[in-house]
N, C-alpha and C. Protein backbone atom coordinates (compact mmCIF):
# COMPACT_ATOMS: atom_id res chain seq x y z
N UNK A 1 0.82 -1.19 0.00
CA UNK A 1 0.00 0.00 0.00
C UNK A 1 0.87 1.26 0.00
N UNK A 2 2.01 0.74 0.48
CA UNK A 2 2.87 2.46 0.39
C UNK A 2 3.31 2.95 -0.72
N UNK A 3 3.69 1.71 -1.58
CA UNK A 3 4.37 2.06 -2.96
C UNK A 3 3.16 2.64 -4.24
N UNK A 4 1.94 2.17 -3.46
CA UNK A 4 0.28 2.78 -4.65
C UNK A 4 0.52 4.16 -4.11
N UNK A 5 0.84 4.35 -2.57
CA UNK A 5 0.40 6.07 -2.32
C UNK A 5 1.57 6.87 -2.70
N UNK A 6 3.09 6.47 -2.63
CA UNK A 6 4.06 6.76 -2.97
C UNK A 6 4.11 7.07 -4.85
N UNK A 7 3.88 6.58 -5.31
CA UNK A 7 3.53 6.71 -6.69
C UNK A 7 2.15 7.64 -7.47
N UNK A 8 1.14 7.63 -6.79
CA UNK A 8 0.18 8.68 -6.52
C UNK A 8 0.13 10.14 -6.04
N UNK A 9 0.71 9.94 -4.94
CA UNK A 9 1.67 11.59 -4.56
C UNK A 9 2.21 11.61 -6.00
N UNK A 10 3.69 11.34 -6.21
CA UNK A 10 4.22 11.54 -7.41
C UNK A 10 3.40 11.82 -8.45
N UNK A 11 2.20 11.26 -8.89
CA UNK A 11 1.32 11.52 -10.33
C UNK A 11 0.91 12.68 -9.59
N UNK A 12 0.35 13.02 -8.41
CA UNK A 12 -0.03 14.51 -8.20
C UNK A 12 0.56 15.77 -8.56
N UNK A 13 2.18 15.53 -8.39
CA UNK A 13 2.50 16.25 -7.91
C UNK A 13 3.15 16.81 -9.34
N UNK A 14 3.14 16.49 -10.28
CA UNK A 14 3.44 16.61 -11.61
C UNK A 14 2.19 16.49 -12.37
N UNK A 15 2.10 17.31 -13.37
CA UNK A 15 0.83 16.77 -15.02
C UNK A 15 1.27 15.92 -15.97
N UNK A 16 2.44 15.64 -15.82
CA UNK A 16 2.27 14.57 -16.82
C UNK A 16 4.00 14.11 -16.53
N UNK A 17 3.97 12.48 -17.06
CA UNK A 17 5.37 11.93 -16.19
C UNK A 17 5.29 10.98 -17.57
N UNK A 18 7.06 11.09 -17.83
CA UNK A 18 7.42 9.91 -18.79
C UNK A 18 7.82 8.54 -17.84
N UNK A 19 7.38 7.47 -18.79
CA UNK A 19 6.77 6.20 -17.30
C UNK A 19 8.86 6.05 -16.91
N UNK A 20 9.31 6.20 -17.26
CA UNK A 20 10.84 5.84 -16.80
C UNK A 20 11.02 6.64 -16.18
N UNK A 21 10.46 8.25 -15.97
CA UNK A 21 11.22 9.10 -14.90
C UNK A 21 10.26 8.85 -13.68
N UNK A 22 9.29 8.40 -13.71
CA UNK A 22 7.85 8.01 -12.69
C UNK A 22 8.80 6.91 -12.06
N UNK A 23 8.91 5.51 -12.93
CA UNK A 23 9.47 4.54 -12.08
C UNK A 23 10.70 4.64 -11.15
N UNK A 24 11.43 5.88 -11.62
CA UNK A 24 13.16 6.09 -11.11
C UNK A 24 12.59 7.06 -9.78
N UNK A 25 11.57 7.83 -10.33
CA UNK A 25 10.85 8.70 -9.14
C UNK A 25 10.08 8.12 -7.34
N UNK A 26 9.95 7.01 -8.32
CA UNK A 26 9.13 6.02 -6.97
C UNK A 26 10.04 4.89 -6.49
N UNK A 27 11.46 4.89 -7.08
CA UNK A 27 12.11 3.79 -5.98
C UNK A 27 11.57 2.62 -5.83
N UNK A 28 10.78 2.46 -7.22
CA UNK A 28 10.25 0.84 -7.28
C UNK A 28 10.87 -0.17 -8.26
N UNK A 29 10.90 -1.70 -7.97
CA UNK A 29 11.43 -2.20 -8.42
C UNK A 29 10.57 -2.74 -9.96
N UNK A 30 11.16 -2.83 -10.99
CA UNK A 30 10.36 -2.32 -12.03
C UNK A 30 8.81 -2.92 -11.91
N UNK A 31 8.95 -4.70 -11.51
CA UNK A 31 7.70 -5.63 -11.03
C UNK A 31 6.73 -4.62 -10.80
N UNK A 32 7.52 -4.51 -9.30
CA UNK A 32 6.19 -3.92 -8.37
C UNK A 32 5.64 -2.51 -9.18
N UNK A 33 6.20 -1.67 -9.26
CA UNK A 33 5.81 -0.55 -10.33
C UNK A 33 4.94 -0.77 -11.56
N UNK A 34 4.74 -1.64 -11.92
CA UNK A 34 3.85 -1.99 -13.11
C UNK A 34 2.65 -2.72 -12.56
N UNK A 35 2.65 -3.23 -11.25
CA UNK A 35 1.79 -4.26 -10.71
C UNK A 35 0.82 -2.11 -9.80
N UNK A 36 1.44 -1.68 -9.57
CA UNK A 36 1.07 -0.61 -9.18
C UNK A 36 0.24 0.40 -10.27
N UNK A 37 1.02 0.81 -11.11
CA UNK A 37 0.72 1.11 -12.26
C UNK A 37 -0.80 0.87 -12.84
N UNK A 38 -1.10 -0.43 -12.95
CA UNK A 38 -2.33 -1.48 -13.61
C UNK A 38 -2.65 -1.07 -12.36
N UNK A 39 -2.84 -1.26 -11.21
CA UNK A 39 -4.22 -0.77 -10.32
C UNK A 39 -4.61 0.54 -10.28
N UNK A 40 -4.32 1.46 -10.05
CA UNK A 40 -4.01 3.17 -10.31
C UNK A 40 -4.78 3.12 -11.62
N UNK A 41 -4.40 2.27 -13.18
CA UNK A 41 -5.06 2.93 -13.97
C UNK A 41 -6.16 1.86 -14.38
N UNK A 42 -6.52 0.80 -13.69
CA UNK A 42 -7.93 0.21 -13.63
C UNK A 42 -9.00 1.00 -12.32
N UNK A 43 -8.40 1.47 -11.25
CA UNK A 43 -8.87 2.25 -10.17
C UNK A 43 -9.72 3.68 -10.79
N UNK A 44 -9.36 4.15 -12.05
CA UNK A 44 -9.24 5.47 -12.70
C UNK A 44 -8.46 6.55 -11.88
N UNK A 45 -7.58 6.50 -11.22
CA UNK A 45 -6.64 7.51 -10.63
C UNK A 45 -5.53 8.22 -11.69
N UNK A 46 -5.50 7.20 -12.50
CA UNK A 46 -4.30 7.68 -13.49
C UNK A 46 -4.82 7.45 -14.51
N UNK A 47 -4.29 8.23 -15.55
CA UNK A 47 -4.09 8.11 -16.67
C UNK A 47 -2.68 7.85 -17.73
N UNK A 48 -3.37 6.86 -18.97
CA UNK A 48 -1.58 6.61 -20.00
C UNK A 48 -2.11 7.46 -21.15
N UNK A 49 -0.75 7.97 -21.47
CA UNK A 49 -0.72 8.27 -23.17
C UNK A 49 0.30 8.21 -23.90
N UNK A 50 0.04 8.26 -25.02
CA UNK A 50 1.69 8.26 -25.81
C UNK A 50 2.44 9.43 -26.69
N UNK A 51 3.45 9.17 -26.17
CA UNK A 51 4.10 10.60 -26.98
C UNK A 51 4.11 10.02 -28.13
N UNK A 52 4.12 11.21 -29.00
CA UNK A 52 4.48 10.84 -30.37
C UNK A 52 5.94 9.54 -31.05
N UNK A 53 6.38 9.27 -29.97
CA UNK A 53 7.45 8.62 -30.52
C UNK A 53 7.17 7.07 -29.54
N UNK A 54 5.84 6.86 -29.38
CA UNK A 54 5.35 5.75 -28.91
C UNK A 54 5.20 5.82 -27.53
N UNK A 55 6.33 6.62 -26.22
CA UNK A 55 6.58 6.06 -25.73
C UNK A 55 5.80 6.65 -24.52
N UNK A 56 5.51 5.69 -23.30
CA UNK A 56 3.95 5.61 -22.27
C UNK A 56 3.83 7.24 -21.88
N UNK A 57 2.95 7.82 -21.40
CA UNK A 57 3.53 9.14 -20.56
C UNK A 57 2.10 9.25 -19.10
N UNK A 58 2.16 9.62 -17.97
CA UNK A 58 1.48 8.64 -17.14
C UNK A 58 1.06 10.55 -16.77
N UNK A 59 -0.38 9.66 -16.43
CA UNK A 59 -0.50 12.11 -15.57
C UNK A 59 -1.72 11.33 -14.90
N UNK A 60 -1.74 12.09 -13.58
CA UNK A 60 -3.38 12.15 -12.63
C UNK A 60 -4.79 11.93 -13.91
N UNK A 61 -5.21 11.21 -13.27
CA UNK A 61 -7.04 10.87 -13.67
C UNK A 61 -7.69 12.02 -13.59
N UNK A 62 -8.18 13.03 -14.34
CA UNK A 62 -9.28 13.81 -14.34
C UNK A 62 -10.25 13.83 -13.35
N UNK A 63 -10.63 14.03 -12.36
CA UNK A 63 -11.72 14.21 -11.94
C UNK A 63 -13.16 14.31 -12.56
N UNK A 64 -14.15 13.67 -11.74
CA UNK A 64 -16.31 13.73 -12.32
C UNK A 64 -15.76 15.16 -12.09
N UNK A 65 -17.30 15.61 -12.57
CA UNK A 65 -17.47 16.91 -11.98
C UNK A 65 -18.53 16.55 -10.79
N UNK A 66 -18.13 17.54 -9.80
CA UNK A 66 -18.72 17.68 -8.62
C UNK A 66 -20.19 17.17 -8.75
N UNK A 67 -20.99 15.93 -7.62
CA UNK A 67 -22.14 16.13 -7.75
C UNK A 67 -23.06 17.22 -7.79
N UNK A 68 -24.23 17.37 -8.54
CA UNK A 68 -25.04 18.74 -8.34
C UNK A 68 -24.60 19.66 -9.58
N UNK A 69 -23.69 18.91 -10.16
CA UNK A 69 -23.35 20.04 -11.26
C UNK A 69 -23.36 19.49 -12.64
N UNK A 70 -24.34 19.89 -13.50
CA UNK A 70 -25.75 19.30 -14.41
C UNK A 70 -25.16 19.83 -15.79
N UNK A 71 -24.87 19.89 -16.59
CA UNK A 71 -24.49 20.94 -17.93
C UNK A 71 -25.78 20.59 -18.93
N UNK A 72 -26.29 21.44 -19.36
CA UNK A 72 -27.60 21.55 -20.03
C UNK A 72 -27.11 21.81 -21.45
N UNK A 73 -27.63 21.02 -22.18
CA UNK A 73 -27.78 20.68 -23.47
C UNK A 73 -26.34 19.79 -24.05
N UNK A 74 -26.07 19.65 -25.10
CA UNK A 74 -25.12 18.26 -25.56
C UNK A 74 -23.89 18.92 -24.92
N UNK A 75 -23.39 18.05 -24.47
CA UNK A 75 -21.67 18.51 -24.07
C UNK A 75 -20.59 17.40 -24.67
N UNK A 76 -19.68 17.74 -25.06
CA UNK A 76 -19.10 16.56 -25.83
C UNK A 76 -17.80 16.05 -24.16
N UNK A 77 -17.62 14.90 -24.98
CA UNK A 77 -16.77 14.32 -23.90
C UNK A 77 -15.51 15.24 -23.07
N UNK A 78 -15.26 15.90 -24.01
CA UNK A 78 -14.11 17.07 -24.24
C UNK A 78 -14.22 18.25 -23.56
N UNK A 79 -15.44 18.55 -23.37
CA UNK A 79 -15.91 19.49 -22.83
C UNK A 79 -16.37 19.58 -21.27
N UNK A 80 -16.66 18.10 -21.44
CA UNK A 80 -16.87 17.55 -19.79
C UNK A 80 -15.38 17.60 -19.24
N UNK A 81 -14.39 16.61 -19.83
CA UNK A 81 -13.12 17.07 -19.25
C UNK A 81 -12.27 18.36 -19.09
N UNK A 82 -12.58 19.14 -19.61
CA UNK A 82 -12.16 20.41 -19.64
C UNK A 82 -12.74 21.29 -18.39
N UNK A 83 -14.04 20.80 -18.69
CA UNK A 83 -14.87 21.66 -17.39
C UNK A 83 -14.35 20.78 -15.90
N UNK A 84 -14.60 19.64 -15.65
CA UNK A 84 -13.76 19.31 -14.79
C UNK A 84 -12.75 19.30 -14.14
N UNK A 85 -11.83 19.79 -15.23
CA UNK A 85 -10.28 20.04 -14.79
C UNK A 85 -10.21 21.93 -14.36
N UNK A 86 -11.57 22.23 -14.44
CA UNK A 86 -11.40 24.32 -14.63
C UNK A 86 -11.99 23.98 -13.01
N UNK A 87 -12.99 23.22 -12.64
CA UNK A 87 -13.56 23.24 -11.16
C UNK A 87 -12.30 22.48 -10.18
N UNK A 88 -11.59 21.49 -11.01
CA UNK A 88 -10.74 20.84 -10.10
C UNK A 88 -9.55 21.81 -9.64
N UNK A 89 -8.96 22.55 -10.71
CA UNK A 89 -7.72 23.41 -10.75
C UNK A 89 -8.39 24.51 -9.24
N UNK A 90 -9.80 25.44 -9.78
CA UNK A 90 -9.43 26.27 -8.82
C UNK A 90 -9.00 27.39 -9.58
N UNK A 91 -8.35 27.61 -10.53
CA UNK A 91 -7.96 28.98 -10.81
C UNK A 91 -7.86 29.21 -12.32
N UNK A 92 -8.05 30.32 -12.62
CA UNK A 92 -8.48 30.61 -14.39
C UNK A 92 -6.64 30.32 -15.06
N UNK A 93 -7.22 29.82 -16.27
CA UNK A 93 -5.90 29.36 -17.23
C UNK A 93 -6.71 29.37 -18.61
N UNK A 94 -5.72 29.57 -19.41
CA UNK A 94 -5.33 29.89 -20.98
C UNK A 94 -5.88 28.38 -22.13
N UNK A 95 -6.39 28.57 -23.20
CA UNK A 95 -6.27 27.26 -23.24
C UNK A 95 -5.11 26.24 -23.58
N UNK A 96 -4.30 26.82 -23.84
CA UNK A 96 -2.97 25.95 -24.35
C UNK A 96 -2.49 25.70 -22.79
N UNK A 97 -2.43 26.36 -22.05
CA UNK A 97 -2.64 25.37 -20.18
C UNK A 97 -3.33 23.96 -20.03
N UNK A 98 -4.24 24.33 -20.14
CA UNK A 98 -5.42 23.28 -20.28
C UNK A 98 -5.23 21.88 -20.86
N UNK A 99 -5.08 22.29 -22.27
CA UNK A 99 -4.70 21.05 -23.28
C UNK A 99 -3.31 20.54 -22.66
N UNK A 100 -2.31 20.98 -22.70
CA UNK A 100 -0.98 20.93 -21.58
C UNK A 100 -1.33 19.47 -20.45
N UNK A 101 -2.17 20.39 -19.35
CA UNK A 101 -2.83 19.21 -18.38
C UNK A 101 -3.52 18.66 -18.64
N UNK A 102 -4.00 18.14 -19.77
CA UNK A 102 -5.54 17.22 -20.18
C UNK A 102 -4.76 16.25 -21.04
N UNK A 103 -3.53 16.68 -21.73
CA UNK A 103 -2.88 15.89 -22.81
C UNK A 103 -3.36 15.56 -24.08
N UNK A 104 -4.28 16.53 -23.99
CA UNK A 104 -5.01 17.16 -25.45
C UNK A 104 -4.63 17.85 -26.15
N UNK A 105 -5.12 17.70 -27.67
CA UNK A 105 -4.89 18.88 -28.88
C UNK A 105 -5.11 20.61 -28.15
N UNK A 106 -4.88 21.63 -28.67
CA UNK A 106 -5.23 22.46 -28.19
C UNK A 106 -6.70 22.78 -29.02
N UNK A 107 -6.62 22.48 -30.22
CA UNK A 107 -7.97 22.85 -31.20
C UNK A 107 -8.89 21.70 -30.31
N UNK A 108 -8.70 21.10 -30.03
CA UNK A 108 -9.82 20.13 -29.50
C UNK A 108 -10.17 21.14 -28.07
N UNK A 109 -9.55 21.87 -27.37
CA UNK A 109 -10.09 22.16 -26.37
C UNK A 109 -10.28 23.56 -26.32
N UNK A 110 -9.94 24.10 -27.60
CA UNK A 110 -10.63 25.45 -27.62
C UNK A 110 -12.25 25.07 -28.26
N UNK A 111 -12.38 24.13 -29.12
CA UNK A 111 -13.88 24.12 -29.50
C UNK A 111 -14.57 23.78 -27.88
N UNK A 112 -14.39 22.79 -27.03
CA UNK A 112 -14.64 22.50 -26.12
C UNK A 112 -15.00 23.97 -24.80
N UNK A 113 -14.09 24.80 -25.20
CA UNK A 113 -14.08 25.70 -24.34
C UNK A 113 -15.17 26.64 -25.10
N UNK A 114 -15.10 27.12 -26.27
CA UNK A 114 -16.17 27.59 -26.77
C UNK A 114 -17.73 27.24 -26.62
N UNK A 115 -17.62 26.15 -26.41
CA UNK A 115 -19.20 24.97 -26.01
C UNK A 115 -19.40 25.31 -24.93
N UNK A 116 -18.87 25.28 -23.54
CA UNK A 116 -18.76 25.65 -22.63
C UNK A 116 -19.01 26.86 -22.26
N UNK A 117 -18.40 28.04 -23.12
CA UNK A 117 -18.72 29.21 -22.72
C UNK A 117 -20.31 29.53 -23.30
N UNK A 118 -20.77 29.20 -24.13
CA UNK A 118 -21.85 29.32 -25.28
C UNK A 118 -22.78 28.89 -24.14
N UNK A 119 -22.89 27.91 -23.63
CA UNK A 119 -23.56 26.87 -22.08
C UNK A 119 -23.48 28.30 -20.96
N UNK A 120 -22.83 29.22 -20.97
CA UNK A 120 -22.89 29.63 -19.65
C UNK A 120 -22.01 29.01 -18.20
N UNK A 121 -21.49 27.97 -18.99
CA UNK A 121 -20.51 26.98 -17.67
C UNK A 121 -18.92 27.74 -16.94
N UNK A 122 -18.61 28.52 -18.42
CA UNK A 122 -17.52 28.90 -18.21
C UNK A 122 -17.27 30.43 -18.83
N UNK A 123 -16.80 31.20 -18.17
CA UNK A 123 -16.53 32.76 -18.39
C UNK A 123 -15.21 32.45 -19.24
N UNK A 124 -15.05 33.79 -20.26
CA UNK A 124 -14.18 33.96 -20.73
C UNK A 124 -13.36 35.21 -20.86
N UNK A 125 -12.38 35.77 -20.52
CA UNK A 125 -11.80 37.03 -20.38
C UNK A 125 -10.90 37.61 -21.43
N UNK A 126 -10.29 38.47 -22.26
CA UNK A 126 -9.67 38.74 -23.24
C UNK A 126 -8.23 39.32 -22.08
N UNK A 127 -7.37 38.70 -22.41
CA UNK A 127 -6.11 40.13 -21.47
C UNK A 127 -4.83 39.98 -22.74
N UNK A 128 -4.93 41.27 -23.08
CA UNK A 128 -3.69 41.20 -24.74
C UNK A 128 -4.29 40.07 -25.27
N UNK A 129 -3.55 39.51 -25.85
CA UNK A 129 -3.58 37.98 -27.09
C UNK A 129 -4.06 37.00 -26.35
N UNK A 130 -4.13 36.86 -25.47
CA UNK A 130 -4.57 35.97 -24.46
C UNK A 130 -5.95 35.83 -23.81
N UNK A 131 -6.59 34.66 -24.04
CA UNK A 131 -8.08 34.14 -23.40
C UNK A 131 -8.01 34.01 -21.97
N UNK A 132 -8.46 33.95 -21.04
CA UNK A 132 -8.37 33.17 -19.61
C UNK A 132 -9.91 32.86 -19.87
N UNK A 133 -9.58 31.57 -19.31
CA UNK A 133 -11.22 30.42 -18.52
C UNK A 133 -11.05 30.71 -17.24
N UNK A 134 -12.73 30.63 -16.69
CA UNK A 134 -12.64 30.18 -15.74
C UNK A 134 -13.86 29.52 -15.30
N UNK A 135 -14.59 29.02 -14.05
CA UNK A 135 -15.85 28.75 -13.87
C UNK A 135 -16.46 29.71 -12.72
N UNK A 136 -17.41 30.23 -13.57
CA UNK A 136 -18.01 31.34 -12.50
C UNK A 136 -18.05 31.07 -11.10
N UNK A 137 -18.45 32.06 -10.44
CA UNK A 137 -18.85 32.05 -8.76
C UNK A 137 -20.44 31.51 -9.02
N UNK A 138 -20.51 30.46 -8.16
CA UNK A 138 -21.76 30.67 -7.69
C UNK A 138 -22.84 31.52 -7.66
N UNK A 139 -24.03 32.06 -8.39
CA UNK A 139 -24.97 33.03 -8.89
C UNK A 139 -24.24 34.54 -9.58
N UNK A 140 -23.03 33.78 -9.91
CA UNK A 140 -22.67 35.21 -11.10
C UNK A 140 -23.19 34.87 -12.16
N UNK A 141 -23.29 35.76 -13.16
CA UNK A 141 -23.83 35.87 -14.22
C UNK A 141 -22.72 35.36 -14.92
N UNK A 142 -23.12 34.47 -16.12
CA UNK A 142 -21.87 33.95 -16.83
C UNK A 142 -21.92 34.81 -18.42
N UNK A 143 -20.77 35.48 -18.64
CA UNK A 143 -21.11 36.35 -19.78
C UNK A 143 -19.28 36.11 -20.03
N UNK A 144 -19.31 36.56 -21.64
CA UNK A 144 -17.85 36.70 -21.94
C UNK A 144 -17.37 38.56 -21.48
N UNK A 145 -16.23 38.71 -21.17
CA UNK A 145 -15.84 40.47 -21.66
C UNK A 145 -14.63 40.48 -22.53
């Protein structure tokens, strides 16, 4: 059990981990690290992906969104994760942030963010060249400026 929480801290504590600097990170012996690994990402705590040159790259599981919190009309899968990761974070970010921690395209999560804002789920701010998201306060009005 120490080496699942020991390896979990670690996926926290980083967005995204190439699986060889994760395993050298956790002081596990490669076995047990893969026997760890497969529970974490059958558990949904973690997530795999692949870099372009094949090789694994390991980051924290996304979070549901909070019970009680309903999105009205079609939301694509993309959009659910996006919005999840804007309530989980806590604090407004850009979308090339976003895609960054989601391990997404960025065009995939600006349409996503556009859906979102269009919904009222998520505010959008202009500062120079730059967008910021965020998810409103509680009975603010959700509008772009």
């Amino acid at each position: 059990m120490e080496a699942r929480a020991r390896v979990l801290a670690l996926l926290r504590a980083r967005e995204t981990w190439p699986e060889g600097a994760l395993r050298e990170a956790s002081v596990l012996r490669p076995g047990l690290f893969k026997e760890v690994m497969a529970g974490l990402l059958h558990e949904g705590l973690a997530e795999a992906r692949w870099d372009i040159r094949g090789r694994t790259q390991y980051l924290p599981a996304v979070p549901a969104l909070p019970s009680g919190m309903v999105l009205a009309g079609p939301v694509t899968p993309v959009a659910q994760r996006v919005l999840a990761w804007l309530v989980e974070s806590g604090r407004p970010e850009g979308s090339r942030r976003i895609a960054q921690a989601l391990a997404l395209p960025v065009g995939e999560v600006d349409v996503a963010l556009l859906e979102l804002v269009g919904l009222g789920r998520v505010l959008a701010k202009r500062v120079g060249n730059l967008v910021i998201y965020r998810v409103p306060e509680p009975g603010q009005a959700s509008r772009t400026s």
